[in-house]
C-alpha atoms as a PDB file:
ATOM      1  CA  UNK A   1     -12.010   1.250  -7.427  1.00  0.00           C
ATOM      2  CA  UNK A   2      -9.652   2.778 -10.210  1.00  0.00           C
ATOM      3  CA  UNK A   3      -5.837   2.591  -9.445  1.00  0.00           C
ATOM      4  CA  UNK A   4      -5.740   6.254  -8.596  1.00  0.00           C
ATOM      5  CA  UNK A   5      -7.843   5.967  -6.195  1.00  0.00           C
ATOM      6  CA  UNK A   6      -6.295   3.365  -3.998  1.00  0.00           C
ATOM      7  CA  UNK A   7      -2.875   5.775  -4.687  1.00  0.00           C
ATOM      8  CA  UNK A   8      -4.716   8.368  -2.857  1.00  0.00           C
ATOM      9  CA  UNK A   9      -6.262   6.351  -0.040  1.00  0.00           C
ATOM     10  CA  UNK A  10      -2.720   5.207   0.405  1.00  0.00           C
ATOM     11  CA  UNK A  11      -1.475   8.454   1.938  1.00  0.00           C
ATOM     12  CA  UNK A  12      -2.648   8.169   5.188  1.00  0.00           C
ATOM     13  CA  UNK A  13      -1.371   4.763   5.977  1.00  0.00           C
ATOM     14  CA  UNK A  14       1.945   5.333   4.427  1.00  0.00           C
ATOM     15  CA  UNK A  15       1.722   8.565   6.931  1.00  0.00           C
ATOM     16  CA  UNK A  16       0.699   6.056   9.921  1.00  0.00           C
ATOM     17  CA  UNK A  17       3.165   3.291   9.493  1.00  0.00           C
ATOM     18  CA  UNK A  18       6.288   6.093   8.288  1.00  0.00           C
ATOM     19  CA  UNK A  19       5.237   8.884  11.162  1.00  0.00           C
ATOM     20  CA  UNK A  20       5.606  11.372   8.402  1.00  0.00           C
ATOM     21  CA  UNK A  21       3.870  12.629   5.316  1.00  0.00           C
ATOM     22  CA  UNK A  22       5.071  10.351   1.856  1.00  0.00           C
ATOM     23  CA  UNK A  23       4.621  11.899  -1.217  1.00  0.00           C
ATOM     24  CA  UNK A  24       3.231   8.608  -3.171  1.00  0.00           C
ATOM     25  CA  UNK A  25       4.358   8.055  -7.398  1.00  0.00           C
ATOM     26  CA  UNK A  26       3.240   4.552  -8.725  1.00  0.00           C
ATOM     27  CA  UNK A  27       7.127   4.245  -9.155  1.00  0.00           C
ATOM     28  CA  UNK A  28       8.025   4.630  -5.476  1.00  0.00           C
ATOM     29  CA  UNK A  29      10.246   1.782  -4.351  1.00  0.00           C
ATOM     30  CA  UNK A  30      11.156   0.701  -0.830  1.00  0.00           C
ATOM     31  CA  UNK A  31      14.865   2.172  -1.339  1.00  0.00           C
ATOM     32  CA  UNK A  32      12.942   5.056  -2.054  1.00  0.00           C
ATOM     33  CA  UNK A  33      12.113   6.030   1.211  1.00  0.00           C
ATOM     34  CA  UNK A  34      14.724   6.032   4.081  1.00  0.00           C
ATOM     35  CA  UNK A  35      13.443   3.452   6.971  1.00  0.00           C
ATOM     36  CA  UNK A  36      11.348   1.223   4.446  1.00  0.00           C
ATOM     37  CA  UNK A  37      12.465  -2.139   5.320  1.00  0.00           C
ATOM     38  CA  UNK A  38      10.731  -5.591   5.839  1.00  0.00           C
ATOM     39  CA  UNK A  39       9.188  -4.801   9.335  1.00  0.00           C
ATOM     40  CA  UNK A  40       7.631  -1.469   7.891  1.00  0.00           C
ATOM     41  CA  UNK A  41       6.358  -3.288   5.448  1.00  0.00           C
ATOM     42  CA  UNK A  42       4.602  -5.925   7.247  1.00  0.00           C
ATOM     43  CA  UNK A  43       2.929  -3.144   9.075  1.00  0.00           C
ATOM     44  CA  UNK A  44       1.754  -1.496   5.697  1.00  0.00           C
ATOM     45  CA  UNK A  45       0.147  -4.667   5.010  1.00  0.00           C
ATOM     46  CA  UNK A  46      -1.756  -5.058   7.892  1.00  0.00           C
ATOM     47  CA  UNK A  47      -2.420  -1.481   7.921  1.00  0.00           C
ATOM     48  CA  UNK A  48      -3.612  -1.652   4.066  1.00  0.00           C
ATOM     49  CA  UNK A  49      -5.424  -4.975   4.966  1.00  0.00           C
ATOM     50  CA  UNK A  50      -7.499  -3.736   7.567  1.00  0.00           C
ATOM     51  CA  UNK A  51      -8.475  -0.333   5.348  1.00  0.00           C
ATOM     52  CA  UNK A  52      -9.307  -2.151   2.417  1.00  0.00           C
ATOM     53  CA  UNK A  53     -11.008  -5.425   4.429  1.00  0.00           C
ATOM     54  CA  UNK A  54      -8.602  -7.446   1.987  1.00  0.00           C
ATOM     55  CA  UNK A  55      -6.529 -10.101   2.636  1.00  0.00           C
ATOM     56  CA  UNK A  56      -3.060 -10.258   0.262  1.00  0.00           C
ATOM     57  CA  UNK A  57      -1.391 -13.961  -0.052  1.00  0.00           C
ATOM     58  CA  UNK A  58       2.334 -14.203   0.696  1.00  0.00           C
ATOM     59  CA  UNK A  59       3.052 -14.319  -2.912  1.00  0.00           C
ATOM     60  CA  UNK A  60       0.883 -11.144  -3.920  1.00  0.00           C
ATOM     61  CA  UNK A  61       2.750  -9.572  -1.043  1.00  0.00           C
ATOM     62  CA  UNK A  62       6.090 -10.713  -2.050  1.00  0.00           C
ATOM     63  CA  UNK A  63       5.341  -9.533  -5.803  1.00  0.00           C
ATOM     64  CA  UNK A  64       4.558  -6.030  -4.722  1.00  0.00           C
ATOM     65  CA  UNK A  65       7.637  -3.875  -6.042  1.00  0.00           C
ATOM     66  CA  UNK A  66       6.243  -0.632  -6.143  1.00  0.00           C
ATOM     67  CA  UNK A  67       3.494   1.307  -4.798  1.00  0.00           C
ATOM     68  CA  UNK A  68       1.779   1.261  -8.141  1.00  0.00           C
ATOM     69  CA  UNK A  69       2.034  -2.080  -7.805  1.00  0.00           C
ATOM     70  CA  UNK A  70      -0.003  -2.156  -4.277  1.00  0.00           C
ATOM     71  CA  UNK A  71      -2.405   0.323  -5.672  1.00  0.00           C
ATOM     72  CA  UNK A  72      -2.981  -1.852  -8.616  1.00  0.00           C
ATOM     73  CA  UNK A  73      -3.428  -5.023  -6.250  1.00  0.00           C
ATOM     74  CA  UNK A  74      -5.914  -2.687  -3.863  1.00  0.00           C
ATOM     75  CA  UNK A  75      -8.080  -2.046  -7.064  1.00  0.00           C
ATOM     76  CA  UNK A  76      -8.654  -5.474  -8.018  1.00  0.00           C
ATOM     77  CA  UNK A  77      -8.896  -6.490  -5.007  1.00  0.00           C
ATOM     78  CA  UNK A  78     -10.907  -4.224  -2.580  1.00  0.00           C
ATOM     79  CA  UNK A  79     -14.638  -4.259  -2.173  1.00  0.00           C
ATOM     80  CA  UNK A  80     -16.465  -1.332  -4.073  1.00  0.00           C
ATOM     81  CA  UNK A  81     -18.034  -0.047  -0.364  1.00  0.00           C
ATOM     82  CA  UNK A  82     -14.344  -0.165   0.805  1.00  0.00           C
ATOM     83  CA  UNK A  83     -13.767   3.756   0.693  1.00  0.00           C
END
């Protein structure tokens, strides 16, 4: 799975956990969008977990500071059947 692709499989979780369309950039921080805080993003974790049938450690999770950086982390990580 190429980078861009996880990017795009991102949408509808970031949709689920935000209850409203995102519009997704690698660069997109958490002070990006209003309401991302550290609850929200447990739940994109689990959320992204559970898509991907990955599991992230606490310090892959704690390194993630932008969504390119999740994307990045769902490409390396997620099986090739996972989409």
């Amino acid at each position: 799975m190429t980078e861009d692709v996880a990017l795009a499989a991102l949408g509808p979780l970031f949709e689920e956990v935000f209850g409203e369309p995102v519009r997704l950039t690698p660069d997109l921080t958490a002070e990006d969008i209003e309401g991302w805080d550290s609850t929200r993003m447990i739940e994109l974790i689990i959320a992204v977990e559970a898509r991907f049938r990955i599991k992230f450690t606490t310090g892959e999770a704690d390194g993630l500071a932008r969504v390119g950086d999740l994307a990045a982390l769902i490409a390396r990580k997620a099986p090739k059947d996972a989409l």
